[in-house]
N, C-alpha and C. Protein backbone atom coordinates (compact mmCIF):
# COMPACT_ATOMS: atom_id res chain seq x y z
N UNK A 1 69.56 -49.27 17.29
CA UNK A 1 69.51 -50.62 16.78
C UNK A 1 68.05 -51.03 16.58
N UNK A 2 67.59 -52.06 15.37
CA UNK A 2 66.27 -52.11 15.47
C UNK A 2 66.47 -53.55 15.29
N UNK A 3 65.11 -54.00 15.07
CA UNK A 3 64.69 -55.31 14.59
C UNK A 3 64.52 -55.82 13.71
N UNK A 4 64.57 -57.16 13.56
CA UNK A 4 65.03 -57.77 12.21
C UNK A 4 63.28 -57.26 11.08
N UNK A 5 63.56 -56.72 10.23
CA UNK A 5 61.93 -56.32 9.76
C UNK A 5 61.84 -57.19 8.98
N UNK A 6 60.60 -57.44 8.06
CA UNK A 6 60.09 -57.90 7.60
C UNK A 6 60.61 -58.24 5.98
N UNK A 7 60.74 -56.67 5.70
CA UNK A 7 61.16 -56.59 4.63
C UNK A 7 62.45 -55.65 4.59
N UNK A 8 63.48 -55.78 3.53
CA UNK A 8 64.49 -54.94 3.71
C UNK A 8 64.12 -53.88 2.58
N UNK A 9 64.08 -52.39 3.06
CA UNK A 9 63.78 -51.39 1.97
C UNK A 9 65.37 -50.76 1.74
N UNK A 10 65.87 -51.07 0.51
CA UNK A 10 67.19 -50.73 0.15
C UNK A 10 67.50 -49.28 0.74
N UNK A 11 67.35 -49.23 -0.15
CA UNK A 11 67.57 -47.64 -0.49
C UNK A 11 67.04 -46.77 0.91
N UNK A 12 65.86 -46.95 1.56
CA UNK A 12 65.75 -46.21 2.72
C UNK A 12 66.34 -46.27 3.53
N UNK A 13 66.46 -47.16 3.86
CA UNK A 13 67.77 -48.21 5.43
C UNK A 13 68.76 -47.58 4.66
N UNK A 14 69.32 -47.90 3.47
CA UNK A 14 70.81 -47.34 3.23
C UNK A 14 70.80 -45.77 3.76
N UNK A 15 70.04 -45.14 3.16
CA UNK A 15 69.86 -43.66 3.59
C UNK A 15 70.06 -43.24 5.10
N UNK A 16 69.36 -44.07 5.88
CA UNK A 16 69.56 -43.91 7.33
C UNK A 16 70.78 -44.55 7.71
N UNK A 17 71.38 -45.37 7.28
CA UNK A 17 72.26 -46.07 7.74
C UNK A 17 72.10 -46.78 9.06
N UNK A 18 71.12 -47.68 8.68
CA UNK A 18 70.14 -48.40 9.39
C UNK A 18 71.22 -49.47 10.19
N UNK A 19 71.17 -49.43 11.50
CA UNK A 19 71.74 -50.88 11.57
C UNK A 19 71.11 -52.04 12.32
N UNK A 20 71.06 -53.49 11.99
CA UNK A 20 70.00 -54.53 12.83
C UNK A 20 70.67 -54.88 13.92
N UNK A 21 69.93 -55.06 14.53
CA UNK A 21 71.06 -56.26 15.63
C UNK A 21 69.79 -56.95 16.27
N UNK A 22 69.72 -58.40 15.88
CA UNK A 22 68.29 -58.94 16.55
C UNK A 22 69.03 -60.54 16.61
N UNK A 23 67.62 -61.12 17.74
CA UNK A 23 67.58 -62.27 18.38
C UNK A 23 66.83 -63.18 17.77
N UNK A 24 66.73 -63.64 16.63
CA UNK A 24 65.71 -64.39 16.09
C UNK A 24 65.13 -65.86 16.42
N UNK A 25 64.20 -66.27 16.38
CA UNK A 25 64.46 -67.85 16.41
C UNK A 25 64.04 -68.35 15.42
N UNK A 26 64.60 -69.32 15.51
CA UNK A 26 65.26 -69.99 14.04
C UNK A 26 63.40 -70.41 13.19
N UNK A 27 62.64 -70.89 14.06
CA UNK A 27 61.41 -70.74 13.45
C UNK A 27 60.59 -69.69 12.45
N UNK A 28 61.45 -68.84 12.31
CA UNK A 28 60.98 -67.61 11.55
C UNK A 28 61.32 -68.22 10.29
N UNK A 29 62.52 -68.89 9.88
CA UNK A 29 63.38 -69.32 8.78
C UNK A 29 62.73 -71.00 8.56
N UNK A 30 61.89 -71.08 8.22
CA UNK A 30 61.11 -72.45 8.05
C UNK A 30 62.05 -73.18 7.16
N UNK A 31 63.00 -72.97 5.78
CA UNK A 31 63.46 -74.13 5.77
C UNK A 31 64.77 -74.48 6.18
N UNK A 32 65.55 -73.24 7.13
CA UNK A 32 66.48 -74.09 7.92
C UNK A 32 65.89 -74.85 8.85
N UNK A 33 64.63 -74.35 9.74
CA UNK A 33 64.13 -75.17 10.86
C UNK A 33 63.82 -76.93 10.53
N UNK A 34 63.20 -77.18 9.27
CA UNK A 34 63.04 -78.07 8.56
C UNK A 34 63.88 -79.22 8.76
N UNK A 35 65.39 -78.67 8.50
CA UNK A 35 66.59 -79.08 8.54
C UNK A 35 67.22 -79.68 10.03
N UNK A 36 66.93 -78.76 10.77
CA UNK A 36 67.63 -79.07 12.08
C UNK A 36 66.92 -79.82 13.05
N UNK A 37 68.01 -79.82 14.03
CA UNK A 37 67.37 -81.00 15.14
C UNK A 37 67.33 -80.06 16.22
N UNK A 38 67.78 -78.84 16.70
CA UNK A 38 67.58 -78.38 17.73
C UNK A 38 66.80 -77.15 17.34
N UNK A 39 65.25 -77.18 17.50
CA UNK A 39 63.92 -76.78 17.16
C UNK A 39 64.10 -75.35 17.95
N UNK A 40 64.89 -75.22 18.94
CA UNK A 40 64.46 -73.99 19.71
C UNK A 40 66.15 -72.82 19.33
N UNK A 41 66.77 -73.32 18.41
CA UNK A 41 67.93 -72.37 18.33
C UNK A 41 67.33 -71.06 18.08
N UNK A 42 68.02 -69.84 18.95
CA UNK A 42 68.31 -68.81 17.81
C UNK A 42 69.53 -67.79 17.06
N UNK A 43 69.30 -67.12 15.92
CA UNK A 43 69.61 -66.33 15.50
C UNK A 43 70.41 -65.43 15.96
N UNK A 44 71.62 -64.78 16.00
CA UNK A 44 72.63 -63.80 16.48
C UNK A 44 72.38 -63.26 14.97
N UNK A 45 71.47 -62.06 14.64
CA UNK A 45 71.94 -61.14 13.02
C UNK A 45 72.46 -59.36 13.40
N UNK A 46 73.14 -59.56 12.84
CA UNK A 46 73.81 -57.84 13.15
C UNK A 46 74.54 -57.66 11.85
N UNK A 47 73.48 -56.64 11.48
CA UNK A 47 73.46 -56.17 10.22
C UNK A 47 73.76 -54.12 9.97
N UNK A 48 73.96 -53.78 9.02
CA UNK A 48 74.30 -52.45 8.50
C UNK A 48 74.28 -52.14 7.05
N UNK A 49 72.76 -51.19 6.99
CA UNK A 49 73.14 -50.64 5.57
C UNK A 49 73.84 -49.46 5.60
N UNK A 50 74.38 -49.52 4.56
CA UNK A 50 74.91 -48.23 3.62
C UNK A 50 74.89 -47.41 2.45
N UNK A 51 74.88 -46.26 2.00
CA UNK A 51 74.81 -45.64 0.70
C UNK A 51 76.18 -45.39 0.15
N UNK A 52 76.20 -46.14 -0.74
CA UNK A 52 77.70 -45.92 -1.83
C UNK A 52 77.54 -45.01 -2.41
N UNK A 53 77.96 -43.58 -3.27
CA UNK A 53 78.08 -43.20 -4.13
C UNK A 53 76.40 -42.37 -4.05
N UNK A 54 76.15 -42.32 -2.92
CA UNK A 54 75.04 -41.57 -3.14
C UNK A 54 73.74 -42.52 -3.71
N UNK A 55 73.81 -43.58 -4.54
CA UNK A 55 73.24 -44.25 -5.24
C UNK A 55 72.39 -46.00 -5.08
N UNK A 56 74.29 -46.37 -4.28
CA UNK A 56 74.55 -48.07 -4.17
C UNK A 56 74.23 -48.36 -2.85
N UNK A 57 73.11 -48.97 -2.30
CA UNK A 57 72.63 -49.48 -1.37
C UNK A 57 73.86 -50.78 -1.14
N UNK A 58 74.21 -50.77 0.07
CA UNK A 58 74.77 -51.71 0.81
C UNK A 58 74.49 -52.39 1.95
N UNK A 59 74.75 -53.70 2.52
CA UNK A 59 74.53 -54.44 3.47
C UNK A 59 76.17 -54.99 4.00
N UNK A 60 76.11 -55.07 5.02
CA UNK A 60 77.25 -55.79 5.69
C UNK A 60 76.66 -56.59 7.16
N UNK A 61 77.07 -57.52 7.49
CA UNK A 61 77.21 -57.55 8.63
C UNK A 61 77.68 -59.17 9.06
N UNK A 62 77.28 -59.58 10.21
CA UNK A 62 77.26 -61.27 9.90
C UNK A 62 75.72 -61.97 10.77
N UNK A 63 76.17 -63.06 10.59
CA UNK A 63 74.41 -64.01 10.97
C UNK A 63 76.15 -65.34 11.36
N UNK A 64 74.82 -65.23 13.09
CA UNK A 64 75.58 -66.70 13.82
C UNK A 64 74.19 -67.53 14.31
N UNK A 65 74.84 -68.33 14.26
CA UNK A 65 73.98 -69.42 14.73
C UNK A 65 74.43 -71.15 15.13
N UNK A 66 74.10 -71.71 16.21
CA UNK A 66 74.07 -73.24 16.24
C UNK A 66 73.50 -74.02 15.47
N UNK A 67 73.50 -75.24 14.76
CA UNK A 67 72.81 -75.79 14.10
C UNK A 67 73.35 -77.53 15.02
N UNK A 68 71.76 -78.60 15.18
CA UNK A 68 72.48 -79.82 15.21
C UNK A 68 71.99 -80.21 14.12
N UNK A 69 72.70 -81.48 13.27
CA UNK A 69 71.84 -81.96 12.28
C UNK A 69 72.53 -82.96 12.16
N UNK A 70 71.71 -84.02 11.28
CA UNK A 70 72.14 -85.94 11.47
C UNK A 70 73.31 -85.66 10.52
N UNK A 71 74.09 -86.53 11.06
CA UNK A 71 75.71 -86.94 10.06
C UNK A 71 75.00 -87.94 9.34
N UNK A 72 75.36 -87.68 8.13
CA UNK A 72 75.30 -88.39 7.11
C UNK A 72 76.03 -89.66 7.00
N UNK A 73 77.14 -90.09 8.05
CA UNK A 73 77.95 -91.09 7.77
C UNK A 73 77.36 -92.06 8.93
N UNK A 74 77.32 -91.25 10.07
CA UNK A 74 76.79 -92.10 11.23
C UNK A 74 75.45 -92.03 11.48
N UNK A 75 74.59 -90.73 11.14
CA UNK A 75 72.84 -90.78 11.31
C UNK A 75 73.09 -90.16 12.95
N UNK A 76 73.70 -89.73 13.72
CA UNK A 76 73.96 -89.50 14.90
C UNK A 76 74.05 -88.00 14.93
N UNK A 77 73.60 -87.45 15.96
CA UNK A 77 73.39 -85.51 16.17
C UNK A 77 74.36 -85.10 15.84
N UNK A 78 74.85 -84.14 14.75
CA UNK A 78 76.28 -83.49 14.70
C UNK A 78 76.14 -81.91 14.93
N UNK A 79 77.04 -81.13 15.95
CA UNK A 79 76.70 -79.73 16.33
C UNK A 79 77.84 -79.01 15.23
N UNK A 80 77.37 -78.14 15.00
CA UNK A 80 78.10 -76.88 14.09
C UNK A 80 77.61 -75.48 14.25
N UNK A 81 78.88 -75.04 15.11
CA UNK A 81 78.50 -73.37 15.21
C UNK A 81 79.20 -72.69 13.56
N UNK A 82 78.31 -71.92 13.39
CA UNK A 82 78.15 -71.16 12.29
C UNK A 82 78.14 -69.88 12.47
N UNK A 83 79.12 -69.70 11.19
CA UNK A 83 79.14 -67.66 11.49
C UNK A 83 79.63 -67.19 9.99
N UNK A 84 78.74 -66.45 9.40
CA UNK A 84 78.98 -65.79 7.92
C UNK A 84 78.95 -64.24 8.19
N UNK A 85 79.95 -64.23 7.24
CA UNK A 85 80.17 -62.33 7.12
C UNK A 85 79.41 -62.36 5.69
N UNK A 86 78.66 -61.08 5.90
CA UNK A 86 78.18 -61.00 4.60
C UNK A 86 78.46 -59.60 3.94
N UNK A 87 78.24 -59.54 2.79
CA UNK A 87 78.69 -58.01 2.60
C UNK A 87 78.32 -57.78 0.78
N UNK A 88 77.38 -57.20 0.55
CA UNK A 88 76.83 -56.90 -0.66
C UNK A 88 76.41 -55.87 -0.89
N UNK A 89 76.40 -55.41 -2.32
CA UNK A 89 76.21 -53.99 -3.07
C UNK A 89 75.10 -54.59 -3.97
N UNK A 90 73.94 -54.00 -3.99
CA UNK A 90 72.93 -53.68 -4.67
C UNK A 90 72.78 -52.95 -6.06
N UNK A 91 72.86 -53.09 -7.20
CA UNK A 91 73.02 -52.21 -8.42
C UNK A 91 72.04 -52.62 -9.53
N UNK A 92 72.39 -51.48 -9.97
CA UNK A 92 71.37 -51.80 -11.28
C UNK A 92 72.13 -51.63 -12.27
N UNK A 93 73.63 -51.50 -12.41
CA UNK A 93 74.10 -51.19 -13.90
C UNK A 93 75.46 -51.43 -13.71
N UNK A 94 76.19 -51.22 -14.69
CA UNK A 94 77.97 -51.66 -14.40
C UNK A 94 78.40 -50.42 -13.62
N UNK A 95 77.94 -49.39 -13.97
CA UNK A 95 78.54 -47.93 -13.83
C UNK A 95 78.48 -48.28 -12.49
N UNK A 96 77.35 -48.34 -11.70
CA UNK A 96 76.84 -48.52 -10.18
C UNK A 96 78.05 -50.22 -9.41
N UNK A 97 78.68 -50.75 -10.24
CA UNK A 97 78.89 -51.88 -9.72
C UNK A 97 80.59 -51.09 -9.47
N UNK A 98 80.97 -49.95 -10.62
CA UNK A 98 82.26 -50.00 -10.65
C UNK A 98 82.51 -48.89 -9.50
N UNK A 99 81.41 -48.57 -8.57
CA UNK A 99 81.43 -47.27 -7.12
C UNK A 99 81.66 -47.94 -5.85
N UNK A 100 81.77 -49.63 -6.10
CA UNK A 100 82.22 -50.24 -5.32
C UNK A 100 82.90 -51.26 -5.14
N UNK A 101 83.72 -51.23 -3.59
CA UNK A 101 85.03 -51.98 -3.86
C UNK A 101 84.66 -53.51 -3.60
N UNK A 102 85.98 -54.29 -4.15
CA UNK A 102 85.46 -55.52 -4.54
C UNK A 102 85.33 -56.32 -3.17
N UNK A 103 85.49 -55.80 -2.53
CA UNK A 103 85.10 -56.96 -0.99
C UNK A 103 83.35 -56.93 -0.70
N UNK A 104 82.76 -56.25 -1.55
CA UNK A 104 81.21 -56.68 -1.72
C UNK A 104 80.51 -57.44 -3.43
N UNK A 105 79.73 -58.26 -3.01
CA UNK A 105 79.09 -59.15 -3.67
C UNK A 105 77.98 -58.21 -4.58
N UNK A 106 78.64 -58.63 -5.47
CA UNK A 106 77.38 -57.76 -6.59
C UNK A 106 75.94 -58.07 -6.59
N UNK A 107 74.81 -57.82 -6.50
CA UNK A 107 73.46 -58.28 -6.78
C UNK A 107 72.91 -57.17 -7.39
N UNK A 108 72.46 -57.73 -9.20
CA UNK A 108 71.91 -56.76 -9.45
C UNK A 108 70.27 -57.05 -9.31
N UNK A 109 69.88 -55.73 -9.09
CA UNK A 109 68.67 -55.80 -7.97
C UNK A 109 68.14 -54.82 -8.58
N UNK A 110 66.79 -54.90 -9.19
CA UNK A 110 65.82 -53.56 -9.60
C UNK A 110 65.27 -53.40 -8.69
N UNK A 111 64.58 -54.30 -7.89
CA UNK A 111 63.60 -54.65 -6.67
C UNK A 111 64.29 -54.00 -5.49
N UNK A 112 64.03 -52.74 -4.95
CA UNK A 112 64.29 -52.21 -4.04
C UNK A 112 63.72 -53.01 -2.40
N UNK A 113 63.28 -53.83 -2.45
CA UNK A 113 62.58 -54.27 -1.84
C UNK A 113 62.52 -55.87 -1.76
N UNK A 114 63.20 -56.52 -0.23
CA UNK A 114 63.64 -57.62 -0.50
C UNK A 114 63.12 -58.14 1.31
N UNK A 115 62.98 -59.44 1.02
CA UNK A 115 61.91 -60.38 2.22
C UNK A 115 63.37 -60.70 2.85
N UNK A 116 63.57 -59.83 3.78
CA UNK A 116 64.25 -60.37 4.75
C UNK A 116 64.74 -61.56 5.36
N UNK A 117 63.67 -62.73 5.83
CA UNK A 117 63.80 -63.92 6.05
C UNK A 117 64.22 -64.56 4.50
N UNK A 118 63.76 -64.76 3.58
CA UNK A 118 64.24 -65.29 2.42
C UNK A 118 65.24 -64.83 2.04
N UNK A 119 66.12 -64.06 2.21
CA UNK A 119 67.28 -63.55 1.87
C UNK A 119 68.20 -63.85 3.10
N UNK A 120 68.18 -64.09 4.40
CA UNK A 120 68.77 -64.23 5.53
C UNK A 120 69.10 -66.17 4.90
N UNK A 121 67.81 -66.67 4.42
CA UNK A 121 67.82 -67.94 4.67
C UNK A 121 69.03 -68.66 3.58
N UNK A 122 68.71 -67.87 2.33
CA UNK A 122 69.44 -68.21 1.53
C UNK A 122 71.31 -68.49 2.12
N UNK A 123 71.58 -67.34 2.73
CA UNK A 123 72.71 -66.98 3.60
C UNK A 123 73.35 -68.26 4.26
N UNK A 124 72.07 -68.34 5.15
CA UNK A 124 72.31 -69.72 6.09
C UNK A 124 72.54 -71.30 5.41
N UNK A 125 71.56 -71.13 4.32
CA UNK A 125 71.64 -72.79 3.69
C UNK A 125 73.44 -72.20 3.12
N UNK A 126 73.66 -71.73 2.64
CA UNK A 126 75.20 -71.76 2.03
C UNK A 126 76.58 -72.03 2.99
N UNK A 127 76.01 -71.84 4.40
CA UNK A 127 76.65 -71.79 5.93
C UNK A 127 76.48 -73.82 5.78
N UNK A 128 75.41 -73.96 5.70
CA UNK A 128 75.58 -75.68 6.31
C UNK A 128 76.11 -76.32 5.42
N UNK A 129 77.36 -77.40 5.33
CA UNK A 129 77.83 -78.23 4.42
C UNK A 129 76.99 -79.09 3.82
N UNK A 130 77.25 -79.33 2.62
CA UNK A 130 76.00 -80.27 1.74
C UNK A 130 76.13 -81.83 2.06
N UNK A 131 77.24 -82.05 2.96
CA UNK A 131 77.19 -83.52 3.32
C UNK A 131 77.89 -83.12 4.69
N UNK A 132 76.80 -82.94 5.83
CA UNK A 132 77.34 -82.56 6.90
C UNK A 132 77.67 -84.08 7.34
N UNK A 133 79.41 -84.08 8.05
CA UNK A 133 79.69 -85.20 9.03
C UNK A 133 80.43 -84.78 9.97
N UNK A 134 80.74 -85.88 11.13
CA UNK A 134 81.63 -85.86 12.07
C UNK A 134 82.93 -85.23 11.14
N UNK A 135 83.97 -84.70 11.97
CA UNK A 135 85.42 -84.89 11.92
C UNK A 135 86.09 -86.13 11.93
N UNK A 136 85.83 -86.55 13.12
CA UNK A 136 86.25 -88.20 13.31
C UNK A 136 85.69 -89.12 12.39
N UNK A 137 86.39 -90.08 12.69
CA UNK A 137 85.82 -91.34 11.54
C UNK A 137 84.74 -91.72 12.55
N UNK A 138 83.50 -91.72 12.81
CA UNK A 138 82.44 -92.25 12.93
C UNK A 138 82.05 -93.24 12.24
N UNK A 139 81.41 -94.44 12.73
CA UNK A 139 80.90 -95.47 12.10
C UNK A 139 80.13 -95.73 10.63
N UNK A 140 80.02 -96.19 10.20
CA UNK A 140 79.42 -96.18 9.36
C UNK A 140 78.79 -96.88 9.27
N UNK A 141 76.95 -96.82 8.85
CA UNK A 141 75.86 -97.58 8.59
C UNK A 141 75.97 -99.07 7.88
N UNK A 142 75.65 -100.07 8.60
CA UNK A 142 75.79 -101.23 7.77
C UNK A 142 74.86 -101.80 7.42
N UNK A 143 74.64 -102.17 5.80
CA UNK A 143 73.40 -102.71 5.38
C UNK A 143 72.93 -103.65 5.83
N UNK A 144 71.85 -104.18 5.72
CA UNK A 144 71.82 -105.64 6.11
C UNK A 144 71.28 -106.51 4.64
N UNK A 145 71.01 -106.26 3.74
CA UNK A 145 71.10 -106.84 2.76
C UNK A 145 72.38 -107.38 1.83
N UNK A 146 72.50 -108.54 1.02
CA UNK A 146 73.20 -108.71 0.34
C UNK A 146 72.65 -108.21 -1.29
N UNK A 147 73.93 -108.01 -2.06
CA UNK A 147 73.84 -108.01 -3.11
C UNK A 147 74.21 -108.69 -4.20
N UNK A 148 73.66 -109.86 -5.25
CA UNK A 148 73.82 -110.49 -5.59
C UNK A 148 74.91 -110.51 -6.95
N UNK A 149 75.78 -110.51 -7.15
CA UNK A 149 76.54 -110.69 -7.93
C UNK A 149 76.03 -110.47 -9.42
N UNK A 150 75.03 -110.95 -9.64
CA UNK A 150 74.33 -110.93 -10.72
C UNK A 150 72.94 -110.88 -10.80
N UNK A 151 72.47 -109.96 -11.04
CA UNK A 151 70.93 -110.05 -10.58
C UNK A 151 69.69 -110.37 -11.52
N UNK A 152 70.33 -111.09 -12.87
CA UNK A 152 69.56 -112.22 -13.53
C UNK A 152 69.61 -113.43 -13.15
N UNK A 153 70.15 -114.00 -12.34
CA UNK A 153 70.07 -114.80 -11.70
C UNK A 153 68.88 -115.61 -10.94
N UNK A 154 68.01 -114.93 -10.52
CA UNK A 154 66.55 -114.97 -10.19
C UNK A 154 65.76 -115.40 -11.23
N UNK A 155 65.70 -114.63 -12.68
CA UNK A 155 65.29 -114.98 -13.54
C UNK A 155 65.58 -116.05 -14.44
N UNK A 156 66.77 -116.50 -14.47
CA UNK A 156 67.40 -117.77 -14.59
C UNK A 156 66.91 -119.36 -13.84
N UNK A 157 66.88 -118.73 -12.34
CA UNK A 157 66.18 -120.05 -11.70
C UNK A 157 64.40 -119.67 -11.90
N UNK A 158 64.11 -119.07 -12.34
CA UNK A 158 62.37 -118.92 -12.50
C UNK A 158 62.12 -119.91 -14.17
N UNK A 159 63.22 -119.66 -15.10
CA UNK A 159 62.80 -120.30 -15.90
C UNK A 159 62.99 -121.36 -16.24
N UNK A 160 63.74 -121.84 -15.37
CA UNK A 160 63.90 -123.78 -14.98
C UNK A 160 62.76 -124.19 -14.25
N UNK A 161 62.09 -123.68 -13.43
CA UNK A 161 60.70 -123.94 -13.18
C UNK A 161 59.76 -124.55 -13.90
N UNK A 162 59.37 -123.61 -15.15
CA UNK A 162 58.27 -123.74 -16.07
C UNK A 162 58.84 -124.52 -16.96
């Protein structure tokens, strides 16, 4: 088992049939950290390449993690454990896409050579809901402004003035 590297080299890791299994903290991934409220989480990644066809670099594995982050309805800490399976084929052509079966995600990829953390991260932002809230009906924020019915109105009493 090794460590999460730096960079993922397709085709070599596939060859070895490389597999990850690392402890990350979430600080490595600057714009989930950005995001969250609990600064010290980390990373569960356990990963596996593979060679398809002699040719088709593959990845499988999954990425867990805690996340807290503000509810959008209430502004209050909301926890969400998170867990993605991932599973993708690497190609450069149809021929190469049709050597593998469809429970992997196509990426066609010339770039043998891919930033690990930016590709992990991408993963993760698709894991957090785009309007994270409670389950429960949690409160909801109350303005303290009114809104005026008509908002020429102002300008109406300004020109009885002059």
């Amino acid at each position: 088992m090794e460590k999460l590297p730096a960079k993922f080299k397709l085709l070599n890791f596939s060859k070895k049939n490389l597999k990850i299994k690392d402890h990350c903290s979430i600080s490595k991934f600057p714009r989930i950290y950005e995001m969250i409220l609990n600064k010290d989480e980390q990373i569960d990644i356990d990963l596996e390449f593979n060679l398809v066809g002699n040719r088709v670099p593959t990845l499988k594995g999954d990425l867990r993690f805690n996340v807290v982050i503000e509810c959008q309805r209430c502004l209050k800490p909301l926890e969400l454990a998170l867990r993605s399976d991932i599973s993708f084929a690497f190609v450069e052509s149809d021929e190469d896409a049709s050597l593998v079966d469809s429970s992997f995600e196509i990426i066609n990829d010339h770039n043998k050579e891919i930033d690990s953390h930016e590709f992990l991260t991408d993963e993760m932002l698709l894991m957090i809901p785009m309007i994270p809230k409670h389950d429960h009906q949690c409160k909801k924020i109350e303005n303290d402004y009114v809104i005026n019915s008509n908002p020429f109105n102002i300008l109406k009493n300004l020109k009885k003035k002059s």
